[in-house]
Each structure stands twice: as structure tokens, then as C-alpha cells.
N, C-alpha and C. Protein backbone atom coordinates (compact mmCIF):
# COMPACT_ATOMS: atom_id res chain seq x y z
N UNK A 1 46.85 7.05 -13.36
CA UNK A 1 45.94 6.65 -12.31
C UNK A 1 45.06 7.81 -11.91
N UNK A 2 43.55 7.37 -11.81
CA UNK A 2 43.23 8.36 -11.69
C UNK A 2 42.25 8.47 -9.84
N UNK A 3 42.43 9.33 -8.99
CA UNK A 3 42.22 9.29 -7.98
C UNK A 3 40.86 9.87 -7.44
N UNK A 4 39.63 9.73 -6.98
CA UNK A 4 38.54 10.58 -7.42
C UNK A 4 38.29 10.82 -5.95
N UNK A 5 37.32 11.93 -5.52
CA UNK A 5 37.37 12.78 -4.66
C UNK A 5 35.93 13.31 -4.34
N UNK A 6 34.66 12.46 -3.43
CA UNK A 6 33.63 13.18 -3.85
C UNK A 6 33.83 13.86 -2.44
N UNK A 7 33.66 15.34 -2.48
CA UNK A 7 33.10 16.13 -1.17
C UNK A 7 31.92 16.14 -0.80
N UNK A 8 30.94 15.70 -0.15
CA UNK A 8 29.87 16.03 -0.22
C UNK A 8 29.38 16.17 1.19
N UNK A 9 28.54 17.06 1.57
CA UNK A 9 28.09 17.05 2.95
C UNK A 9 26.91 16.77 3.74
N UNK A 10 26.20 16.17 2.84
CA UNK A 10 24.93 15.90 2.76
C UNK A 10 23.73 16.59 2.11
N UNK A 11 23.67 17.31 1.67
CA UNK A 11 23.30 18.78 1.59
C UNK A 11 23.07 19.17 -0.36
N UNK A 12 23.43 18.10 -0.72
CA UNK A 12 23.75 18.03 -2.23
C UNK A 12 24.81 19.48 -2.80
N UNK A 13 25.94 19.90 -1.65
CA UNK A 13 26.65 21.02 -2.07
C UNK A 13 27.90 20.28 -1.82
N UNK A 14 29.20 20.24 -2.45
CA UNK A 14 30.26 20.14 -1.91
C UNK A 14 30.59 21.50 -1.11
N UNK A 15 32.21 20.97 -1.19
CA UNK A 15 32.69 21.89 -0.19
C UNK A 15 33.05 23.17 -0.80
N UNK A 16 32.72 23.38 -1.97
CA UNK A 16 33.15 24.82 -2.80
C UNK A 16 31.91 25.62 -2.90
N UNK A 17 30.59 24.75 -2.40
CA UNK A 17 29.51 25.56 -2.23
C UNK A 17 28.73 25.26 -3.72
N UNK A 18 29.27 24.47 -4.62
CA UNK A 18 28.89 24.32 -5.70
C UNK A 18 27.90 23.11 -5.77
N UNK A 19 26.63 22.96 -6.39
CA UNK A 19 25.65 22.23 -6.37
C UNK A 19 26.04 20.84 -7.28
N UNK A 20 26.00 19.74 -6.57
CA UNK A 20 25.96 18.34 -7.23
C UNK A 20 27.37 18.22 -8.26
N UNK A 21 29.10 19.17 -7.52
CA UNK A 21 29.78 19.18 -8.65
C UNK A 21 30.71 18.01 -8.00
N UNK A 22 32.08 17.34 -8.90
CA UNK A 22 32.74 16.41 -8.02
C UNK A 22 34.40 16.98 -8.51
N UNK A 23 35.06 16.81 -7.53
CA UNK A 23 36.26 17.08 -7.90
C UNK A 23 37.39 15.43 -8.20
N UNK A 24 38.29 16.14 -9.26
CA UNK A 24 38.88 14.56 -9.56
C UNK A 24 39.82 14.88 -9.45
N UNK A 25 40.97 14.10 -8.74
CA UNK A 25 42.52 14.44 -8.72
C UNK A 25 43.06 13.08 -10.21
N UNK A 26 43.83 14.10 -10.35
CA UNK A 26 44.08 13.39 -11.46
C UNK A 26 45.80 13.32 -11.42
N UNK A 27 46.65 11.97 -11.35
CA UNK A 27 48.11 12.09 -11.04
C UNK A 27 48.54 11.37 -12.72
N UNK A 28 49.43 11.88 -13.35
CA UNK A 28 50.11 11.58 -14.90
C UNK A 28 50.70 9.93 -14.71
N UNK A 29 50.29 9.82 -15.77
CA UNK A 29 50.43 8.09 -16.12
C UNK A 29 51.61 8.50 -17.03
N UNK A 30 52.55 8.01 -17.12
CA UNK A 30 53.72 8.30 -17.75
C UNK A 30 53.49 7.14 -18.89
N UNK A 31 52.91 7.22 -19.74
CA UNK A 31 52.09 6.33 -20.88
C UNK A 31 51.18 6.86 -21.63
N UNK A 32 50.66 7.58 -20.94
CA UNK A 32 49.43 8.45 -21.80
C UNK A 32 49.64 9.44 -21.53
N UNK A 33 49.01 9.69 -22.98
CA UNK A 33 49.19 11.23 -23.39
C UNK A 33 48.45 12.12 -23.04
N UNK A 34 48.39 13.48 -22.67
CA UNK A 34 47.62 14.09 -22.26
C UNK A 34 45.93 14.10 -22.72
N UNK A 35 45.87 13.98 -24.17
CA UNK A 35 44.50 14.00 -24.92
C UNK A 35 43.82 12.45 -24.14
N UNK A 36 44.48 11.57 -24.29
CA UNK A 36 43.74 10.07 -23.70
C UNK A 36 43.42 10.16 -22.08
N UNK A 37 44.04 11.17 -21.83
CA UNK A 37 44.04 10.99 -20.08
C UNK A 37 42.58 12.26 -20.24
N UNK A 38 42.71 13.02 -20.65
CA UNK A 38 41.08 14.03 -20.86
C UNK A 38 40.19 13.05 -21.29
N UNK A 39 39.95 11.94 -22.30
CA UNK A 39 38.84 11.21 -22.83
C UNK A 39 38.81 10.35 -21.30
N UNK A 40 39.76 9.69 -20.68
CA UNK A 40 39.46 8.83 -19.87
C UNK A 40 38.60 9.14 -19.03
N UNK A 41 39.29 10.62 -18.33
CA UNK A 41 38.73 11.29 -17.69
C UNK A 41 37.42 11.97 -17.71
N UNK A 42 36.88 11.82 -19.12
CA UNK A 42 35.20 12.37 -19.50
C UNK A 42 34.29 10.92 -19.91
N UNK A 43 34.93 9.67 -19.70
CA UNK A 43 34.37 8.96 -19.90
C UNK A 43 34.18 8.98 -18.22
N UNK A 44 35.29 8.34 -17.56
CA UNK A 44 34.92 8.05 -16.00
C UNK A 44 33.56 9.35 -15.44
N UNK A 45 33.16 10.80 -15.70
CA UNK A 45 33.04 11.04 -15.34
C UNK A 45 31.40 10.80 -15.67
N UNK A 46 31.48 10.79 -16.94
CA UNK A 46 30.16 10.54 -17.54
C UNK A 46 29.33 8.67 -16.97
N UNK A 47 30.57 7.83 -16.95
CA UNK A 47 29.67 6.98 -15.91
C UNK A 47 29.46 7.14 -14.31
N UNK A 48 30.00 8.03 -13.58
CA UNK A 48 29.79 8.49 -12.31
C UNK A 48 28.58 9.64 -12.56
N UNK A 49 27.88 10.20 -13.74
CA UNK A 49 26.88 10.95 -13.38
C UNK A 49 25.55 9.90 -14.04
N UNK A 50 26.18 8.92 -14.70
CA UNK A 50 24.67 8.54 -15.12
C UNK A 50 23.94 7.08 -13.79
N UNK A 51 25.69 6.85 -13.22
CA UNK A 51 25.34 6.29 -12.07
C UNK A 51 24.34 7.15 -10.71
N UNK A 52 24.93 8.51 -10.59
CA UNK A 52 24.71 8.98 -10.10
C UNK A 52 22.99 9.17 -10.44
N UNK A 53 22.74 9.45 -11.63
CA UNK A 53 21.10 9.61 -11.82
C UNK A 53 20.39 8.64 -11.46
N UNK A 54 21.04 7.17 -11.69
CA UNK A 54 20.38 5.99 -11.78
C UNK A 54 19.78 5.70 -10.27
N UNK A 55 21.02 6.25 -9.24
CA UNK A 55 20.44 6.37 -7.48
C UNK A 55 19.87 7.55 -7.42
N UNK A 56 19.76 8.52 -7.84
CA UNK A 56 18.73 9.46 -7.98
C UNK A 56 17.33 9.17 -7.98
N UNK A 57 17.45 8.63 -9.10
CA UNK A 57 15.90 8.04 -9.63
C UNK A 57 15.55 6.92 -8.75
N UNK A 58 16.38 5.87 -8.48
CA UNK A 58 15.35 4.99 -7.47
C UNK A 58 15.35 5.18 -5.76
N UNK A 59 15.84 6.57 -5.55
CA UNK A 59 15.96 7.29 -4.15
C UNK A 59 14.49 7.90 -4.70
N UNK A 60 14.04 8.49 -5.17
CA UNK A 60 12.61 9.42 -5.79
C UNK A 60 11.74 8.33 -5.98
N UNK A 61 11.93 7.37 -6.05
CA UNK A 61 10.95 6.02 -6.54
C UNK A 61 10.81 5.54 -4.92
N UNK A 62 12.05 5.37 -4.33
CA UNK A 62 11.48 4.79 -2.84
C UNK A 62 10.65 5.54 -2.03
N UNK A 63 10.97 6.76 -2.15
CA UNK A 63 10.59 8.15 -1.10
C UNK A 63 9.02 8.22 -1.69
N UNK A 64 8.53 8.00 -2.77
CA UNK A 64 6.94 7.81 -3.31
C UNK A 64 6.27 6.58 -2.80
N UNK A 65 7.15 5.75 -2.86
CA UNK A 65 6.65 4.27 -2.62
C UNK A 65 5.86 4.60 -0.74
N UNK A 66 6.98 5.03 0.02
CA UNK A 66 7.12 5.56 0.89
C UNK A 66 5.64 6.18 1.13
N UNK A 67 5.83 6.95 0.30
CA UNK A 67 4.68 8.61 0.77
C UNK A 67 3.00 7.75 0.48
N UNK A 68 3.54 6.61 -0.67
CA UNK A 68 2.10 5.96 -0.54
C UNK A 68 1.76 5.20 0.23
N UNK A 69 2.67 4.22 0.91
CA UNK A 69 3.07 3.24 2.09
C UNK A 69 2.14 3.75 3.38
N UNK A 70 1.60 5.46 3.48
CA UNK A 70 1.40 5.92 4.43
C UNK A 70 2.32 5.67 6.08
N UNK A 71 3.34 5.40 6.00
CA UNK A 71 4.24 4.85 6.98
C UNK A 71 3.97 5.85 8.20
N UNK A 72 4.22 7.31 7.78
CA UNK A 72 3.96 8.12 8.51
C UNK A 72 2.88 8.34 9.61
N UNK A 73 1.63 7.74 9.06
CA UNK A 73 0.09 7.73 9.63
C UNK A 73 0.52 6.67 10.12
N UNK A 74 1.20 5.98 10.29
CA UNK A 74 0.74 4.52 10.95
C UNK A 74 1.70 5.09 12.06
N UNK A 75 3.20 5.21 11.61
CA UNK A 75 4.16 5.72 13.12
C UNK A 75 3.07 6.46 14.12
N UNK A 76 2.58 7.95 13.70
CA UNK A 76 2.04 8.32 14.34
C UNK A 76 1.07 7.97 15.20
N UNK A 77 0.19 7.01 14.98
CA UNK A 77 -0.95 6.11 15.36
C UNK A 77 -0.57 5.47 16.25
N UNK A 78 0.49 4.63 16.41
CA UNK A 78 1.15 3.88 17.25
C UNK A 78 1.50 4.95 18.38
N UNK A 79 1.91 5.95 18.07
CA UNK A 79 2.46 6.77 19.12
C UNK A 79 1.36 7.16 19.50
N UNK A 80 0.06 6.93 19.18
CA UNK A 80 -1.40 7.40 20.00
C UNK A 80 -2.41 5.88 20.49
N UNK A 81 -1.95 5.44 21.35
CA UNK A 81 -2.77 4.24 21.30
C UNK A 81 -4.27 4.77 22.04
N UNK A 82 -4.84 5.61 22.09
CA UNK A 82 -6.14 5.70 22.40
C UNK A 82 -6.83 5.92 20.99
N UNK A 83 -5.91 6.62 20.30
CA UNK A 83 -6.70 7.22 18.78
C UNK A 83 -6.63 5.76 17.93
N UNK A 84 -5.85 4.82 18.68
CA UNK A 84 -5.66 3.40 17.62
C UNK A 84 -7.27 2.57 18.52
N UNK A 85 -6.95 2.62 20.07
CA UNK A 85 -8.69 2.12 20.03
C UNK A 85 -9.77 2.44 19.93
N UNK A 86 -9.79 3.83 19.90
CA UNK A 86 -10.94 4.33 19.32
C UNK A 86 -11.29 4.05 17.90
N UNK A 87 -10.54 4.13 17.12
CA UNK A 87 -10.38 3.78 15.77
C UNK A 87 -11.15 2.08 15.36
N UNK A 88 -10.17 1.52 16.28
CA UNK A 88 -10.93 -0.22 16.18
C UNK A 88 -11.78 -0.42 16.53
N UNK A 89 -12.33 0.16 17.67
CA UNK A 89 -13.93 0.17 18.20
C UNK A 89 -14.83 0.34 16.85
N UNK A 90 -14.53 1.17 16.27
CA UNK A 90 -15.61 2.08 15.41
C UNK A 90 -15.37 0.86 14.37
N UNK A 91 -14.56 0.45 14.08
CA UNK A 91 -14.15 -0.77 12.95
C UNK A 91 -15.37 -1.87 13.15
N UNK A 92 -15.11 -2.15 14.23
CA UNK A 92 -15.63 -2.80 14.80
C UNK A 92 -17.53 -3.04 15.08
N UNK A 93 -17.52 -2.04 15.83
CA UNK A 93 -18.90 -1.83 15.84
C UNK A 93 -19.95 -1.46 14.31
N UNK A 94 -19.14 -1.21 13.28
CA UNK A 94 -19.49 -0.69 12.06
C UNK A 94 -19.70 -2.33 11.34
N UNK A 95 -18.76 -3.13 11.64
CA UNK A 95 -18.53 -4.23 10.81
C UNK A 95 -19.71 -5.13 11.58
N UNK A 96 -19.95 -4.87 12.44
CA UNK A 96 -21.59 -5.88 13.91
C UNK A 96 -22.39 -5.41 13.11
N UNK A 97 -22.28 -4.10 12.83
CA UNK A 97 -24.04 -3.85 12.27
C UNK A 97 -23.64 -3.96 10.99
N UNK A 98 -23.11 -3.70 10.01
CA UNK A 98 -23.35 -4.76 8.89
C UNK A 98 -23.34 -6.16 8.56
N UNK A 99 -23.09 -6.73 9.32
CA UNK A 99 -22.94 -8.25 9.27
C UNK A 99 -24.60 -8.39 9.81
N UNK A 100 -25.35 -7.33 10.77
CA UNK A 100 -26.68 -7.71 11.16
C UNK A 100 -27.39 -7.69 9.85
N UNK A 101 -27.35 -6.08 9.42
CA UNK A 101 -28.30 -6.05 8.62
C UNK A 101 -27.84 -6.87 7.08
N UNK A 102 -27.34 -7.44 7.29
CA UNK A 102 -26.58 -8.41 5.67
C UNK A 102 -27.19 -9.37 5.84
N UNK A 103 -27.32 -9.87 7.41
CA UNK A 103 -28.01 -11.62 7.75
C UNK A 103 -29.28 -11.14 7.66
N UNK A 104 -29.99 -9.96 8.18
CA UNK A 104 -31.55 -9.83 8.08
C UNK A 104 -31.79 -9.72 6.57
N UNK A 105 -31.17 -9.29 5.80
CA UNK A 105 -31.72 -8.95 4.56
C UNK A 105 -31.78 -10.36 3.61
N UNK A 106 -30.60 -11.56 4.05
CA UNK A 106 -30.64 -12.60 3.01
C UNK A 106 -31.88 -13.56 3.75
N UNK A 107 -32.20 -13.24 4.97
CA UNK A 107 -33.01 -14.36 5.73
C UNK A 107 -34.26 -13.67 5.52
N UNK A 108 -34.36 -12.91 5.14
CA UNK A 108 -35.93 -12.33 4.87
C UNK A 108 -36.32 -13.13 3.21
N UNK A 109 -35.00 -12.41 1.98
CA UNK A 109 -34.79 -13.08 1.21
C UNK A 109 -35.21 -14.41 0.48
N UNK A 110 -34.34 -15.66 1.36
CA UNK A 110 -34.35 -16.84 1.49
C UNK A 110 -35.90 -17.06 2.21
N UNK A 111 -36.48 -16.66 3.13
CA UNK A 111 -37.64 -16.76 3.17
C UNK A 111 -39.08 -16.48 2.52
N UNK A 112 -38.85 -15.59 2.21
CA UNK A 112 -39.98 -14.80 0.91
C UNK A 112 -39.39 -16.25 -0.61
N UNK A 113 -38.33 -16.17 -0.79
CA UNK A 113 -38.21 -17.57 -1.99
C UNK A 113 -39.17 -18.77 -1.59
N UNK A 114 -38.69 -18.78 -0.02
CA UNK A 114 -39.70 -20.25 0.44
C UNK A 114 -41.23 -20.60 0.32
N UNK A 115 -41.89 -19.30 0.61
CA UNK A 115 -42.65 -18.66 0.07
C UNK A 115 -43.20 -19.15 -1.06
N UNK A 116 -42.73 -18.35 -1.93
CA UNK A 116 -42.76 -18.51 -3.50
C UNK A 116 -42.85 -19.86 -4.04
N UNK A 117 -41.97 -20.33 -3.09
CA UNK A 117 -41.90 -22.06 -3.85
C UNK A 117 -43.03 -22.47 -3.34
N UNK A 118 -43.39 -22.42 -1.91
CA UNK A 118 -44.14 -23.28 -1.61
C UNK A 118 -45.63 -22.89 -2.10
N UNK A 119 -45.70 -21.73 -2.48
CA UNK A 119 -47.32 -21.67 -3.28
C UNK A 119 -47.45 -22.20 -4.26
N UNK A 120 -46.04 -22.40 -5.09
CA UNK A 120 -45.83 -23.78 -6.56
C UNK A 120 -46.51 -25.20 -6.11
N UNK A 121 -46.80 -25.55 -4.62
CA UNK A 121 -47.06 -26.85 -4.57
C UNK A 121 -46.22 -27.75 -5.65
N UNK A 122 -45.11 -27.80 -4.88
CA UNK A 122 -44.34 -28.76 -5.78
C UNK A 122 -44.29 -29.91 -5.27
N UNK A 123 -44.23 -31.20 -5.93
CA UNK A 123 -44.37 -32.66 -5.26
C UNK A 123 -42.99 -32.54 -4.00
N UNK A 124 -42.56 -33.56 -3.14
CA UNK A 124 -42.22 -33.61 -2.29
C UNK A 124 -41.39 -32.03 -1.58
N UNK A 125 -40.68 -31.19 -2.29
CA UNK A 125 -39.93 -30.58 -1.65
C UNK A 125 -40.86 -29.12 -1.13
N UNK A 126 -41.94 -28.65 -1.53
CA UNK A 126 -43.19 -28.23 -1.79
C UNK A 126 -43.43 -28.22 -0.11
N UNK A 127 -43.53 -29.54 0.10
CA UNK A 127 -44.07 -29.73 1.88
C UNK A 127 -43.00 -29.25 3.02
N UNK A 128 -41.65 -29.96 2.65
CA UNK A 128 -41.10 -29.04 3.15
C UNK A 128 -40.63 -27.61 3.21
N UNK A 129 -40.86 -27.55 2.58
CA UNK A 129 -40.74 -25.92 2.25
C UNK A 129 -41.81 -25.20 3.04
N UNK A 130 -43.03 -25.75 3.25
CA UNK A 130 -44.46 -25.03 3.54
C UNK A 130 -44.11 -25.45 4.82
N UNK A 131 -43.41 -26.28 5.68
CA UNK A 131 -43.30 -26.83 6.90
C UNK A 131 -42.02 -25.83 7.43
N UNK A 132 -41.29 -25.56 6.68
CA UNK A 132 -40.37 -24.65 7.38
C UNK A 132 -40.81 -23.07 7.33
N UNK A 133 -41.55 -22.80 5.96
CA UNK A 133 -42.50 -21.48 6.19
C UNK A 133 -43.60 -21.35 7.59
N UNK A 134 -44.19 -22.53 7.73
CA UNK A 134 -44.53 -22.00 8.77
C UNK A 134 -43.65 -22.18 10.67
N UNK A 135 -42.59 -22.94 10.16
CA UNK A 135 -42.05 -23.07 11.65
C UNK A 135 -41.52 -21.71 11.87
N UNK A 136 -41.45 -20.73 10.94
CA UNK A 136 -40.57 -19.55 11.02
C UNK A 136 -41.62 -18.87 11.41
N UNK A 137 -43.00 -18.21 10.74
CA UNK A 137 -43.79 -17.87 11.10
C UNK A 137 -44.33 -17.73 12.76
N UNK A 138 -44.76 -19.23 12.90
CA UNK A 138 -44.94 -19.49 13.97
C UNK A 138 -43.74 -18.96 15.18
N UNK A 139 -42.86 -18.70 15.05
CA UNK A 139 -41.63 -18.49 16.26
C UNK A 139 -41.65 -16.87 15.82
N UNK A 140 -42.07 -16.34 14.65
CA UNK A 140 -42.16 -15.08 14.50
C UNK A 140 -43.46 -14.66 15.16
N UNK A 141 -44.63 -15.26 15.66
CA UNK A 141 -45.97 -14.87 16.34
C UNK A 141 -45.66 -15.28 17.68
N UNK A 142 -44.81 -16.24 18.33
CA UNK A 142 -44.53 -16.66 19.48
C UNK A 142 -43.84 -15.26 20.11
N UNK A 143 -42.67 -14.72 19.45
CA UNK A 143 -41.44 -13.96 19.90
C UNK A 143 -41.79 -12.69 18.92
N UNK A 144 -42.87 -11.49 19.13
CA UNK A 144 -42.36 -10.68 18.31
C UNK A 144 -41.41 -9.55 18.90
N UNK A 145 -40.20 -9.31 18.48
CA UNK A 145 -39.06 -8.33 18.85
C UNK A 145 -39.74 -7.18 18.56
């Protein structure tokens, strides 16, 4: 039987000061022979280190996931709620004036097309087109901003 023993203190040192080592108590199986009780014993140990890598590696995979997650910037943020509304303001006010100048640019756009069409004199849609060119016009000479 074999009895296993990890010391560890957090610190990746056991208690002998030795880096990432494990100690195994090992009590005699009155059945096996000394040579089978060494293989057992280098097999068990060899799946306790490749286990051991396997949480290694996806402890280094979370802690990245993590570091990209930005978790940190956000805790902190929270712990500043003026730097969080200042922040949204600016979101904010940034996202008003592009949404202005996005609507002025397709309505100028869409108008200059109307335009275009309506100097085609095209049978029926032609008139309206020239009827809404000038209702725009006209409210643009009524109201100039």
C-alpha cells in the first residue's frame, strides 16, 4: 500500500525547502517484491507529475484568459464611479454626434439622388420626386440654421 504525502505551502516549496518535490511514504506489501513496489512506485509518480502539468497548464491558460478578460480594469472602475460617469458621458456624447453627422450626410445624399432623378424627367415617379425636391428646398429657404 502505498501512502502519498504532498507538503506543500503554497509557495510551490515543500517543507524541505525543495521546489515542486513530493514525498511518498511507502509501507511493504508482503506480496511484492521489492523491484515491483519501485516500478509501482515510478509509475504512480509519473502519473501525479503529468497530472500535475496538466493543472499547471490550464491554471496558465485561465490566468491569460483572465489578463485578457481585463477583469482588473473593470474591478477598478467600479471602485471609481465618477471615472465610470465620466467615461459614459463621453460614450455618449461621442455616439450624438455621430449619429448627427451620419443622418446629415445620408440626407444630403438621398437628396442630391432626388435630384438626379428628377432632372431624368421620368414618367410618373419623376413628379414626385421634383415635388419632394422642392418641399425640402422650400423649408430649407423658410428655416435657414
Amino acid at each position: 500500500m502505498n501512502n502519498m504525502d504532498l507538503n506543500n505551502n503554497g509557495n510551490g516549496k515543500n517543507g524541505s525547502g525543495k521546489i515542486n518535490q513530493i514525498k511518498v511514504k511507502v509501507t511493504a506489501d508482503p506480496g511484492m517484491t521489492k523491484i515491483d513496489g519501485t516500478s509501482k512506485l515510478a509509475e504512480e509518480a509519473s502519473a501525479l507529475r503529468s497530472t500535475l502539468d496538466f493543472l499547471s497548464e490550464r491554471i496558465n491558460k485561465l490566468a491569460l484568459d483572465m489578463e485578457k478578460a481585463q477583469l482588473k480594469e473593470y474591478v477598478n472602475l467600479m471602485h471609481k464611479p465618477w471615472q465610470l460617469i465620466l467615461k459614459n458621458f463621453l460614450a455618449g456624447l461621442s455616439r450624438g454626434v455621430g449619429i448627427a453627422l451620419g443622418f446629415t450626410f445620408f440626407a444630403a445624399t438621398i437628396v442630391w439622388l432626388l435630384q438626379l432623378l428628377g432632372a431624368l424627367n421620368l414618367p410618373i415617379v419623376g413628379d414626385y420626386i421634383a415635388d419632394i425636391v422642392r418641399i425640402v428646398k422650400r423649408q430649407l429657404e423658410i428655416n435657414p440654421y
